[in-house]
Protein backbone atom coordinates (compact mmCIF):
# COMPACT_ATOMS: atom_id res chain seq x y z
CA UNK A 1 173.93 111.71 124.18
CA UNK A 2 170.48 109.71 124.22
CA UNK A 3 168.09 109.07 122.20
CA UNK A 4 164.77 110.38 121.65
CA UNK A 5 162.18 108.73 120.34
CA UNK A 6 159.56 110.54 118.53
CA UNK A 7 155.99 108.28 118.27
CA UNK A 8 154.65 109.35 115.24
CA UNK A 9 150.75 108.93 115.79
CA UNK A 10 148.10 108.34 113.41
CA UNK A 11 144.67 106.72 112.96
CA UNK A 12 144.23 103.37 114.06
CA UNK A 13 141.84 100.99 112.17
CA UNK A 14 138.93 101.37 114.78
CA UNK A 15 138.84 104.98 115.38
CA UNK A 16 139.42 104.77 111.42
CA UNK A 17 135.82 102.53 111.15
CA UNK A 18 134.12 104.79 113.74
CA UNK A 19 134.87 108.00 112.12
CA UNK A 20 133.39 105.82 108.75
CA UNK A 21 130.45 104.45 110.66
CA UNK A 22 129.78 108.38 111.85
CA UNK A 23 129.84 109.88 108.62
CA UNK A 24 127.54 107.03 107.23
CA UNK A 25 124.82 107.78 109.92
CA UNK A 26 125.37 111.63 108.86
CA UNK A 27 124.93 110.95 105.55
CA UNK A 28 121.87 108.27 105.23
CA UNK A 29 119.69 110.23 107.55
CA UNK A 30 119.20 113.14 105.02
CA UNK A 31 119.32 111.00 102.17
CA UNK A 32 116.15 108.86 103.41
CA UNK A 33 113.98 111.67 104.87
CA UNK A 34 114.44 113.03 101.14
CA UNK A 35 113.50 110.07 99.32
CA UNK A 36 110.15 109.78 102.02
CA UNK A 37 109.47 113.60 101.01
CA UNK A 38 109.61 112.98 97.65
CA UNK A 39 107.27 109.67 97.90
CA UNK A 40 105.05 111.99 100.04
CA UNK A 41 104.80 114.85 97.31
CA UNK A 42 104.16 112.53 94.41
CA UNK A 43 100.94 110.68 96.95
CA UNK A 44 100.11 114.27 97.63
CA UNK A 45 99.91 114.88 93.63
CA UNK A 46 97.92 111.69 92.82
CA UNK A 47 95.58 112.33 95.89
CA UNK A 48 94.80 115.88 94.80
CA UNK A 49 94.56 114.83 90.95
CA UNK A 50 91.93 112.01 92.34
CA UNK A 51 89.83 114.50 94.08
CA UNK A 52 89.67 116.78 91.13
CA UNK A 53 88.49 114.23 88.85
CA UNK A 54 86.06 112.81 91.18
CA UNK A 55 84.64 116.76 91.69
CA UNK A 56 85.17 117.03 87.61
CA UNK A 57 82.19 114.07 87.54
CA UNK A 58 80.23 115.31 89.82
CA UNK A 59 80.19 118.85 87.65
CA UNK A 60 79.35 117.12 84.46
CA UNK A 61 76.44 115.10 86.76
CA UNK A 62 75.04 118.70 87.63
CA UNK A 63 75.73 120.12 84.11
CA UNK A 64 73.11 117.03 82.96
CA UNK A 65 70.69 118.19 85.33
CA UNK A 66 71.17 121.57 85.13
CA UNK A 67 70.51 121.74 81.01
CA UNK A 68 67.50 119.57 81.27
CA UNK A 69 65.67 121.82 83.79
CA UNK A 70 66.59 124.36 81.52
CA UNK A 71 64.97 122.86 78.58
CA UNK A 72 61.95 121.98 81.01
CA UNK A 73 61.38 125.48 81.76
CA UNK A 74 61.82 126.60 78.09
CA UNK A 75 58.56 124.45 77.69
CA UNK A 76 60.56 121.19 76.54
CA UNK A 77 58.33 118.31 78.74
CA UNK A 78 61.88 116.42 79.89
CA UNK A 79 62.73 114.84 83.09
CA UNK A 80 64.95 116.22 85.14
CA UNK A 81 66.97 113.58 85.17
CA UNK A 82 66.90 112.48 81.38
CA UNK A 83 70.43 111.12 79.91
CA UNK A 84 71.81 110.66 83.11
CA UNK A 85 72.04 106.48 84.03
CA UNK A 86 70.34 106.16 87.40
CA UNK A 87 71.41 103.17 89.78
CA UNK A 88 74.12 102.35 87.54
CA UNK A 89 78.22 102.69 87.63
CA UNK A 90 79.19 104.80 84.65
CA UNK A 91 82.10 107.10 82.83
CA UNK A 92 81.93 110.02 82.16
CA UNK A 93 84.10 111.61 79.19
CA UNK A 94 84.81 115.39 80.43
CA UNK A 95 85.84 117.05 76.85
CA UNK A 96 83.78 114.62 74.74
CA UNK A 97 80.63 115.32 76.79
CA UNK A 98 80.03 111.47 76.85
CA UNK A 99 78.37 109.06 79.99
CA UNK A 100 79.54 105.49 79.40
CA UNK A 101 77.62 103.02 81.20
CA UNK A 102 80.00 100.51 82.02
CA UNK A 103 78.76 98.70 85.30
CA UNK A 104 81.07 97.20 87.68
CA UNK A 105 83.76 97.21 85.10
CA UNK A 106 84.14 101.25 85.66
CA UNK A 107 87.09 100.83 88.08
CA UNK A 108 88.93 97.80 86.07
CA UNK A 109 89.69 100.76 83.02
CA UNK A 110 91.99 103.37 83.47
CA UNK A 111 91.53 106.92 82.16
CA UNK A 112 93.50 108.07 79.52
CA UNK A 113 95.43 111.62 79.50
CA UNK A 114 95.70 112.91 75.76
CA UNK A 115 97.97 115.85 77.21
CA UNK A 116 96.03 118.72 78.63
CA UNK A 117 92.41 116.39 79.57
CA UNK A 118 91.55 113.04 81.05
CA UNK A 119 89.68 111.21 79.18
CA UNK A 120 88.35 107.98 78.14
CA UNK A 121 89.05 107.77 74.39
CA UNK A 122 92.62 109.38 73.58
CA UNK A 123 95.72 109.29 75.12
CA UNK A 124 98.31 107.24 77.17
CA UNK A 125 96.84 105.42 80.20
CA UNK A 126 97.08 106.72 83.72
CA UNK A 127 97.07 105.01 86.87
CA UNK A 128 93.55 106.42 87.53
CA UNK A 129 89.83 104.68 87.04
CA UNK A 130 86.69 106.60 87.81
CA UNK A 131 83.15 105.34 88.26
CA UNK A 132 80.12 107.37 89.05
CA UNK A 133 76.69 106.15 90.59
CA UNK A 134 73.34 108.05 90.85
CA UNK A 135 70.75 106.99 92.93
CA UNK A 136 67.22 108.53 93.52
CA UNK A 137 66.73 109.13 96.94
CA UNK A 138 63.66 106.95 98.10
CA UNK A 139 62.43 109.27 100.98
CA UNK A 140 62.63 112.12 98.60
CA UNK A 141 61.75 112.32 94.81
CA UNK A 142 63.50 115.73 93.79
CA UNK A 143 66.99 114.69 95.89
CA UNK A 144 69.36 112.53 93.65
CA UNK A 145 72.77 111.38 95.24
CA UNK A 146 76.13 111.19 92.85
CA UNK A 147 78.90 108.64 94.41
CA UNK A 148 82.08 108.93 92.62
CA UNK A 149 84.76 106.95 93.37
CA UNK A 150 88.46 107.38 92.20
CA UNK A 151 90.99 104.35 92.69
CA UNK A 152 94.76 104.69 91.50
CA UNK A 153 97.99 102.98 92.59
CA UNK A 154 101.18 105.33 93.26
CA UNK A 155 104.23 103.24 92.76
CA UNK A 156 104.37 99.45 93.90
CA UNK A 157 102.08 100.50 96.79
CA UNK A 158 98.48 99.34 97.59
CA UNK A 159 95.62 100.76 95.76
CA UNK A 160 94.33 103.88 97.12
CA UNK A 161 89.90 104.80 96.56
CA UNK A 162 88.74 107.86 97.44
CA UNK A 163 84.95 108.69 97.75
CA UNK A 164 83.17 111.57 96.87
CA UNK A 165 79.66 112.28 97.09
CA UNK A 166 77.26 115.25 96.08
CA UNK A 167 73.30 115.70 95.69
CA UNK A 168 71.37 117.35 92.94
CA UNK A 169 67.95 118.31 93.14
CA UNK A 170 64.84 118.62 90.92
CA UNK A 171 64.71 122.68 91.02
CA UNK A 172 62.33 123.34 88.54
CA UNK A 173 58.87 124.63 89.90
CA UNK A 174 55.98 122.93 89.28
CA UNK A 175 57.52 120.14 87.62
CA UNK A 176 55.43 116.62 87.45
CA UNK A 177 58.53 114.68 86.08
């Protein structure tokens, strides 16, 4: 009678490290695409918070204008542009109804949140500064321009600035101001 010999086959330790290296590729791809979507969604956030609170100045800016050729037309002898700073950097204070002139210093102080509004008084700091800029325009005397200018930092990546500008006008008629 002979003997048969039965191999008994099982993973050696390459295909054993390939089948390992495999399943690592499988598994890091997904991981790092979701960790880039997630950095991507919190810029996205930060970016669309910026431009909201650079077109929240820009509102108050108008608001300004708008009540003081208001109070011109009621017969009130005000200029159009009265409590607004012209060719200087300022804050403005949304829920406190407050400008700030603060000069070049306006993007070196971060806005506070107190829990529903950003502010400058209350609240923990943010990772957001704001400074706004009006300038007369010299060609035209009833054309002002508003430059606002966000800057934040999202994680331990550069500074980001966006730039917004608007233009309010001197609608009142017959105004000499």
């Amino acid at each position: 009678m002979a003997k048969t010999y039965i191999h008994k086959r099982g993973f050696t330790l390459i295909e054993t490290l390939v089948a390992i290296s495999v399943l690592l590729v499988a598994v890091t791809g997904p991981l790092t695409l979701a960790s880039q979507s997630l950095f991507s969604a919190v810029y996205a956030k930060d970016q669309t918070t910026a431009f909201y609170l650079a077109q929240e100045a820009i509102e108050m800016v108008r608001n300004k204008r708008d009540n003081n050729l208001l109070a011109f037309l009621g017969g009130t002898n005000v200029d159009w542009l009265l409590n607004i700073p012209v060719d200087t950097n300022f804050q403005v204070d949304i829920p406190n109804d407050i400008i700030i002139a603060c000069g070049a210093e306006c993007l070196s102080t971060k806005l506070k949140h107190d829990g529903v509004f950003y502010n400058t008084q209350l609240g923990e700091s943010t990772r957001f500064s704001r400074s706004v800029l009006v300038t007369k325009n010299p060609l035209l005397e009833d054309e002002a321009v508003i430059t606002v200018m966000v800057q934040w930092q999202t994680g331990a990546f550069q500074e980001r600035t966006i730039s917004v500008q608007g233009r309010i006008y001197n609608w009142a008629p017959n105004d000499n101001n």
